[in-house]
PDB file of N, CA and C in Angstrom:
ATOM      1  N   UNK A   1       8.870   9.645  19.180  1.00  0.00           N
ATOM      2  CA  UNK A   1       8.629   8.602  18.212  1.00  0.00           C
ATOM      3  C   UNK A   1       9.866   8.507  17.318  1.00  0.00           C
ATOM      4  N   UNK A   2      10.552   7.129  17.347  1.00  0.00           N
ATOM      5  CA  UNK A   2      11.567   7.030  16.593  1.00  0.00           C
ATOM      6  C   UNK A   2      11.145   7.299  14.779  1.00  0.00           C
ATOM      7  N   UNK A   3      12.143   7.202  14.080  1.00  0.00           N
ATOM      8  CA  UNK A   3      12.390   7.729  12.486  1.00  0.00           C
ATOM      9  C   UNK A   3      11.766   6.200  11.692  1.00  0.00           C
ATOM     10  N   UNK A   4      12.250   5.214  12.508  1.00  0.00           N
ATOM     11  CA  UNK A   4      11.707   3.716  11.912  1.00  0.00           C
ATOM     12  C   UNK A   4      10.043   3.371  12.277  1.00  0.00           C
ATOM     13  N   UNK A   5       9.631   3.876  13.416  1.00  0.00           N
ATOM     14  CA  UNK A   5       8.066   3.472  13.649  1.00  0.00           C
ATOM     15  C   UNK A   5       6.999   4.837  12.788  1.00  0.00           C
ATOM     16  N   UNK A   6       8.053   5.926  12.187  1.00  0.00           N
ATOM     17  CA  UNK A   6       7.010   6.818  11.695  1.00  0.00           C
ATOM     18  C   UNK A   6       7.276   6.211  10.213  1.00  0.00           C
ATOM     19  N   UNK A   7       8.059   5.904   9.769  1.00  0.00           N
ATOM     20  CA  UNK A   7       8.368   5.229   8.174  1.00  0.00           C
ATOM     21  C   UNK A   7       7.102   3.750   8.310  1.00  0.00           C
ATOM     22  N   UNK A   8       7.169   3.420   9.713  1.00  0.00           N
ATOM     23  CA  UNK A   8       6.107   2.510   9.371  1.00  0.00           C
ATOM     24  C   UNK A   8       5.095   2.911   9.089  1.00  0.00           C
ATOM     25  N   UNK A   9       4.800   3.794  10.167  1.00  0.00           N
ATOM     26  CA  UNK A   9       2.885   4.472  10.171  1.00  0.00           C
ATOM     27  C   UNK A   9       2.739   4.688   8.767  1.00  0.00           C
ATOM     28  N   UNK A  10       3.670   5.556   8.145  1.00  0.00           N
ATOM     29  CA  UNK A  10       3.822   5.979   6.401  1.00  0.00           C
ATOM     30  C   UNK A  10       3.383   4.676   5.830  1.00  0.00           C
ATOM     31  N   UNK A  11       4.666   3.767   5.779  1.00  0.00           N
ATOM     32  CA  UNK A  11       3.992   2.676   4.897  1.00  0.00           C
ATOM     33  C   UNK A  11       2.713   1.595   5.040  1.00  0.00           C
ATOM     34  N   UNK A  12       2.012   1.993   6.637  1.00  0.00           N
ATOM     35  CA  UNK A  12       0.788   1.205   6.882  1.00  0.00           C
ATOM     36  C   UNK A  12       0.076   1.934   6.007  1.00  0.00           C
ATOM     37  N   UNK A  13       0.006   3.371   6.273  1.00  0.00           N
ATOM     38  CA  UNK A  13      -1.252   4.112   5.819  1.00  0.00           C
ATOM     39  C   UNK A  13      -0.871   3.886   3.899  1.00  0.00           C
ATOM     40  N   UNK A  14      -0.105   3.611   3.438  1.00  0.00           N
ATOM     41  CA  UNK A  14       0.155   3.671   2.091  1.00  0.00           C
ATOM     42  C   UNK A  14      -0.194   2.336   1.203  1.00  0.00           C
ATOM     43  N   UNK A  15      -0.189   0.984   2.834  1.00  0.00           N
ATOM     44  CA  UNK A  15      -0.664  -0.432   1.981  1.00  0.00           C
ATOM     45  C   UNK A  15      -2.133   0.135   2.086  1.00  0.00           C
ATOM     46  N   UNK A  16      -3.209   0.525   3.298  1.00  0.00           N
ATOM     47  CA  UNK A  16      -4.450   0.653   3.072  1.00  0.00           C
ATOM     48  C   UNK A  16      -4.728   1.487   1.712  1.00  0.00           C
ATOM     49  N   UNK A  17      -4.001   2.584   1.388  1.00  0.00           N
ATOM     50  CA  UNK A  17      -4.484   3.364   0.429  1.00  0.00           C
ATOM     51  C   UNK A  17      -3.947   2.967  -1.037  1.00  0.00           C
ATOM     52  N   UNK A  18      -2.908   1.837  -1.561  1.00  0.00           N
ATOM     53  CA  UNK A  18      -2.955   1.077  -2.433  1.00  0.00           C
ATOM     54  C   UNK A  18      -4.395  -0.454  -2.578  1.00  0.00           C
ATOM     55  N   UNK A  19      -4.486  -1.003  -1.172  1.00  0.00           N
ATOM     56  CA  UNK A  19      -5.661  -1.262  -1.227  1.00  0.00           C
ATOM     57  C   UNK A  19      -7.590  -1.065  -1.707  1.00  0.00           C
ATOM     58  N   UNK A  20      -7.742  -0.036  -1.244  1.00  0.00           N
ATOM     59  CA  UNK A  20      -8.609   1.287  -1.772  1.00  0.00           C
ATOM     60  C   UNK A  20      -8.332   1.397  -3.560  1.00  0.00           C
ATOM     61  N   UNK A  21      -7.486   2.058  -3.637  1.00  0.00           N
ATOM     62  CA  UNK A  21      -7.325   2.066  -5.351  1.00  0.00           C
ATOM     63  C   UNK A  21      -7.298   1.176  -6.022  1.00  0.00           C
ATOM     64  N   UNK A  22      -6.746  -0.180  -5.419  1.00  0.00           N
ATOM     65  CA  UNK A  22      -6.745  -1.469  -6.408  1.00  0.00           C
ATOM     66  C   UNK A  22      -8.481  -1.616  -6.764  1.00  0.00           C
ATOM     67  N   UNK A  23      -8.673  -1.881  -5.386  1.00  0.00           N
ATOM     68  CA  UNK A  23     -10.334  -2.598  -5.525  1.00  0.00           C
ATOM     69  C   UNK A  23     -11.178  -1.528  -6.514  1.00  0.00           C
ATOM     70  N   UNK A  24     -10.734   0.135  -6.196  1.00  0.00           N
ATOM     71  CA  UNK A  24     -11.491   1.115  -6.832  1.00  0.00           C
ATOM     72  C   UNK A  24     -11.491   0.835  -8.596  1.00  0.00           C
ATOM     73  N   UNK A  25     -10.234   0.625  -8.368  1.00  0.00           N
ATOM     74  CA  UNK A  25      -9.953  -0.274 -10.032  1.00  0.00           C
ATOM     75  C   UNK A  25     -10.608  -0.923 -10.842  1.00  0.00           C
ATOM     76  N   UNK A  26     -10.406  -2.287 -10.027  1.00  0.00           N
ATOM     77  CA  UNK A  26     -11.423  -3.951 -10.465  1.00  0.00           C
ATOM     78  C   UNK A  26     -12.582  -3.687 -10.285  1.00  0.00           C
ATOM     79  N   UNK A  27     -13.189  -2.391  -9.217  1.00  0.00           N
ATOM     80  CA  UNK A  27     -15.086  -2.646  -9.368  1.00  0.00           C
ATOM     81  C   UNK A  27     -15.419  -1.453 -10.501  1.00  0.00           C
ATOM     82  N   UNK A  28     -14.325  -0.802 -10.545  1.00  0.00           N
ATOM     83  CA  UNK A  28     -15.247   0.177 -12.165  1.00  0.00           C
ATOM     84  C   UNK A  28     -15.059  -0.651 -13.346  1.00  0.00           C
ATOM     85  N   UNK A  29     -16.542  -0.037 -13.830  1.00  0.00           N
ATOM     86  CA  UNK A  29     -16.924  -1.006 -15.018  1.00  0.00           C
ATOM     87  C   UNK A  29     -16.830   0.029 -16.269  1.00  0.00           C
ATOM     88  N   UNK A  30     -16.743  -0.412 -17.259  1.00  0.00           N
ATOM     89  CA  UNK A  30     -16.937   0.423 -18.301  1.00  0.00           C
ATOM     90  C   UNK A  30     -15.821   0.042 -19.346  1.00  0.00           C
ATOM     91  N   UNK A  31     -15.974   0.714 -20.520  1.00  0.00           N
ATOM     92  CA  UNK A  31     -15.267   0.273 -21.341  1.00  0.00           C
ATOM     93  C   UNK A  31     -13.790   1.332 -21.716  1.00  0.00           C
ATOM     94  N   UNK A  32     -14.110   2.315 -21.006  1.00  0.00           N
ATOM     95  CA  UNK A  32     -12.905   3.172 -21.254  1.00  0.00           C
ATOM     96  C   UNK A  32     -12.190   3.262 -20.400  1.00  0.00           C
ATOM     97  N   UNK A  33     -11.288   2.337 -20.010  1.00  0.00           N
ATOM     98  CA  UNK A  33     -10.610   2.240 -18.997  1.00  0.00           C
ATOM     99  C   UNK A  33      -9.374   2.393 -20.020  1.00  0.00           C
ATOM    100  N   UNK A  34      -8.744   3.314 -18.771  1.00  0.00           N
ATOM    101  CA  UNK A  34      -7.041   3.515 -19.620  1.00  0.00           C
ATOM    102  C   UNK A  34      -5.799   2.034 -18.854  1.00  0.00           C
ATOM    103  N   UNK A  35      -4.983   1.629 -20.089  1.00  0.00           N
ATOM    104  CA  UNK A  35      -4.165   0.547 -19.766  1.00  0.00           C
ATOM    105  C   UNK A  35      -3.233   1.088 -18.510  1.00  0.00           C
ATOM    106  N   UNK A  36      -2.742   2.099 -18.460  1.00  0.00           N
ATOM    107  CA  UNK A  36      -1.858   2.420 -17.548  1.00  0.00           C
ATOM    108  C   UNK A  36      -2.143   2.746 -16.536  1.00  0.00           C
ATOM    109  N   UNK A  37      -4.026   3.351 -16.141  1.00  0.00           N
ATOM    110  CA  UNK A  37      -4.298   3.270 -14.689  1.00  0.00           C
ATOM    111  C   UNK A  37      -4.773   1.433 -14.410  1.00  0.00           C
ATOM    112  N   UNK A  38      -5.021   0.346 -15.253  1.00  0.00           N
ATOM    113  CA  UNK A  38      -5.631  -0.811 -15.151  1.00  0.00           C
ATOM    114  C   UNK A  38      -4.034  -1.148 -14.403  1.00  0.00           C
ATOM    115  N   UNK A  39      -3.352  -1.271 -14.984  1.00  0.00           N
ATOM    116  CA  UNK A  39      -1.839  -1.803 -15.212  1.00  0.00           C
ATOM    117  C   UNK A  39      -1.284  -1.484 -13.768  1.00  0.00           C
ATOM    118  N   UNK A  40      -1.419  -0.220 -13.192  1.00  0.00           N
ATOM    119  CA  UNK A  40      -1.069   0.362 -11.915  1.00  0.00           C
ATOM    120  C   UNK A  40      -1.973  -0.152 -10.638  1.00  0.00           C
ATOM    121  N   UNK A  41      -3.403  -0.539 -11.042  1.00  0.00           N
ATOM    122  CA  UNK A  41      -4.315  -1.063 -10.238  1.00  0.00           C
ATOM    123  C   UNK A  41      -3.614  -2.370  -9.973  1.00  0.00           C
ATOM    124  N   UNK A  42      -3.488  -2.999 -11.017  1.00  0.00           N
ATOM    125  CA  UNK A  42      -2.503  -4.386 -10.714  1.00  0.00           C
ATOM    126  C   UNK A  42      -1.274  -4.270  -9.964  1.00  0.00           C
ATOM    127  N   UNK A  43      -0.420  -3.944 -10.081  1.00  0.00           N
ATOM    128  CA  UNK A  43       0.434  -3.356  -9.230  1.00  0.00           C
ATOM    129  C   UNK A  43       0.592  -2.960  -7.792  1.00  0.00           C
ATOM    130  N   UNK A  44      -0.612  -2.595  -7.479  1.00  0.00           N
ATOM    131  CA  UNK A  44      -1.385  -1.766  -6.614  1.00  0.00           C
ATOM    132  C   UNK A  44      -1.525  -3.010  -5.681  1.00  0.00           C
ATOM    133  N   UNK A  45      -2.655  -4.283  -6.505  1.00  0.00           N
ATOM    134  CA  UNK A  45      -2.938  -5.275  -5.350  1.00  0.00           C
ATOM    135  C   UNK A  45      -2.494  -6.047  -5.554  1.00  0.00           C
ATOM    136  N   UNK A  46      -1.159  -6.065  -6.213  1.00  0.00           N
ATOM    137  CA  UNK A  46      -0.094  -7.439  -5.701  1.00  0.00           C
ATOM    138  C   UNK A  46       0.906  -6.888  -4.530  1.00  0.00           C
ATOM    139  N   UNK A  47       0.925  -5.580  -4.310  1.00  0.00           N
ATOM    140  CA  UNK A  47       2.042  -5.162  -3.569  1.00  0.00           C
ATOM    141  C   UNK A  47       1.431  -4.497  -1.826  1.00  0.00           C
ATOM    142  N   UNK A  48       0.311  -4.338  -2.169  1.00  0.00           N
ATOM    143  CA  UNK A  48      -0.593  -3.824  -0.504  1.00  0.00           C
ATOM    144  C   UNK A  48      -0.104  -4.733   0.487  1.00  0.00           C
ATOM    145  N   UNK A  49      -0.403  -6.156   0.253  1.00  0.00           N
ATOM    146  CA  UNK A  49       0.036  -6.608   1.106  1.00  0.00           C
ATOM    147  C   UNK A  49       1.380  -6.615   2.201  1.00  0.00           C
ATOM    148  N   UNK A  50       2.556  -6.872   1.156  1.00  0.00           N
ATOM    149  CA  UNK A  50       3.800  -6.872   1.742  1.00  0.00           C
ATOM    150  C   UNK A  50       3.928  -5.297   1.696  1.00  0.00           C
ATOM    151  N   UNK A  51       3.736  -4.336   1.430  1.00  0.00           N
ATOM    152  CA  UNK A  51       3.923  -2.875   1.934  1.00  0.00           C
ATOM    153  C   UNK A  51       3.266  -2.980   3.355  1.00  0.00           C
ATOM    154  N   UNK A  52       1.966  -3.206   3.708  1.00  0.00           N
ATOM    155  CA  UNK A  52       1.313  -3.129   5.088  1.00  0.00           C
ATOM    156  C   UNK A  52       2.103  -4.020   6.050  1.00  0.00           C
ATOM    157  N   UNK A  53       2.597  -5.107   5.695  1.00  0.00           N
ATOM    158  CA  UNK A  53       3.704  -6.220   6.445  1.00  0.00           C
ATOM    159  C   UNK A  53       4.448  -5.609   6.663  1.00  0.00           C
ATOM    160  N   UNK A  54       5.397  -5.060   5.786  1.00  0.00           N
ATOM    161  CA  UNK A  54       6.644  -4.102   6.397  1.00  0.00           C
ATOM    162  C   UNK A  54       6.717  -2.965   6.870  1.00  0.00           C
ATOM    163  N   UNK A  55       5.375  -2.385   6.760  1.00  0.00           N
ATOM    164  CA  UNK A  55       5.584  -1.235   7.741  1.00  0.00           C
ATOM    165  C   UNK A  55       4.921  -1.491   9.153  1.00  0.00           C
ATOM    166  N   UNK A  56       4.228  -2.940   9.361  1.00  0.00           N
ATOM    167  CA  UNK A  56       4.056  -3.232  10.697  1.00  0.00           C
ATOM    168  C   UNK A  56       5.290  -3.269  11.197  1.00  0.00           C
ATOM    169  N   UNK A  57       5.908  -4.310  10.476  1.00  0.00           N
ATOM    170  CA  UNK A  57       7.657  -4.744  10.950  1.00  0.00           C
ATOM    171  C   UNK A  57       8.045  -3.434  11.868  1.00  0.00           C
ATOM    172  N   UNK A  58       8.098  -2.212  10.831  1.00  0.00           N
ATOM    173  CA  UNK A  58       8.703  -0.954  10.914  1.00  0.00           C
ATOM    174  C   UNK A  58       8.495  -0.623  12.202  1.00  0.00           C
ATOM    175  N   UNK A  59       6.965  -0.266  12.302  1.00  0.00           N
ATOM    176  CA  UNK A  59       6.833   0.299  13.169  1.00  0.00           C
ATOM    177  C   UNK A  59       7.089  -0.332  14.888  1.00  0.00           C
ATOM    178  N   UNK A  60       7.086  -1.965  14.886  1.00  0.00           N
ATOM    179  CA  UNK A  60       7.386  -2.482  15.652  1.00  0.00           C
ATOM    180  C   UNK A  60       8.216  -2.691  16.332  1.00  0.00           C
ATOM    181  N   UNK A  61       9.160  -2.181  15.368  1.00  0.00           N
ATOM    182  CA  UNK A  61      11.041  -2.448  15.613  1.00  0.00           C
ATOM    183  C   UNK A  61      11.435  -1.181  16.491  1.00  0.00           C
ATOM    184  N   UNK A  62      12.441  -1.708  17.762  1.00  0.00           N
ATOM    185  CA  UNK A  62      12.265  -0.842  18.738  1.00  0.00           C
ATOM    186  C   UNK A  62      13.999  -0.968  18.324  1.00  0.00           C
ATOM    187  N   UNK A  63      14.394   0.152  18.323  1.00  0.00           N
ATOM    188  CA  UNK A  63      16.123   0.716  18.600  1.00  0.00           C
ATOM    189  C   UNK A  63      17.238   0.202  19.725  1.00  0.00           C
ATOM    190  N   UNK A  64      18.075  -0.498  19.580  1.00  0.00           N
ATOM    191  CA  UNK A  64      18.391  -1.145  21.284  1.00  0.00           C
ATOM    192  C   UNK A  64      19.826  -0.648  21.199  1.00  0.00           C
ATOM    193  N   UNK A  65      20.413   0.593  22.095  1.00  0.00           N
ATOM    194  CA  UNK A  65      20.629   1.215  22.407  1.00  0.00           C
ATOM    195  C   UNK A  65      21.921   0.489  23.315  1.00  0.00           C
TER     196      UNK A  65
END
């Protein structure tokens, strides 16, 4: 397994698990929510997307030799 399709697998498994935390974010309720985990949740699900995009890319991209 090349160095570019395992940087992908990394960054697939890292958009699902920014995914996961965003939503874990927006569905807790309550009033004591700290600004800097809210702030990071945001962060979180503006960026899942294009992290999971580019590490498909990644992992797709074959070395031509």
């Amino acid at each position: 397994m090349m160095t570019s399709q395992k940087k992908g697998i990394g960054l697939i498994l890292l958009g699902i698990t920014m995914l996961v935390f965003s939503t874990n974010v927006f569905a807790c309720t309550g009033g004591n929510s700290n600004a800097t985990i809210d702030n990071l949740g945001l962060l979180s699900f503006i960026f899942w997307l294009p992290t999971l995009t580019f590490g498909v890319i990644l992992s797709c991209i074959e070395k031509q030799n």
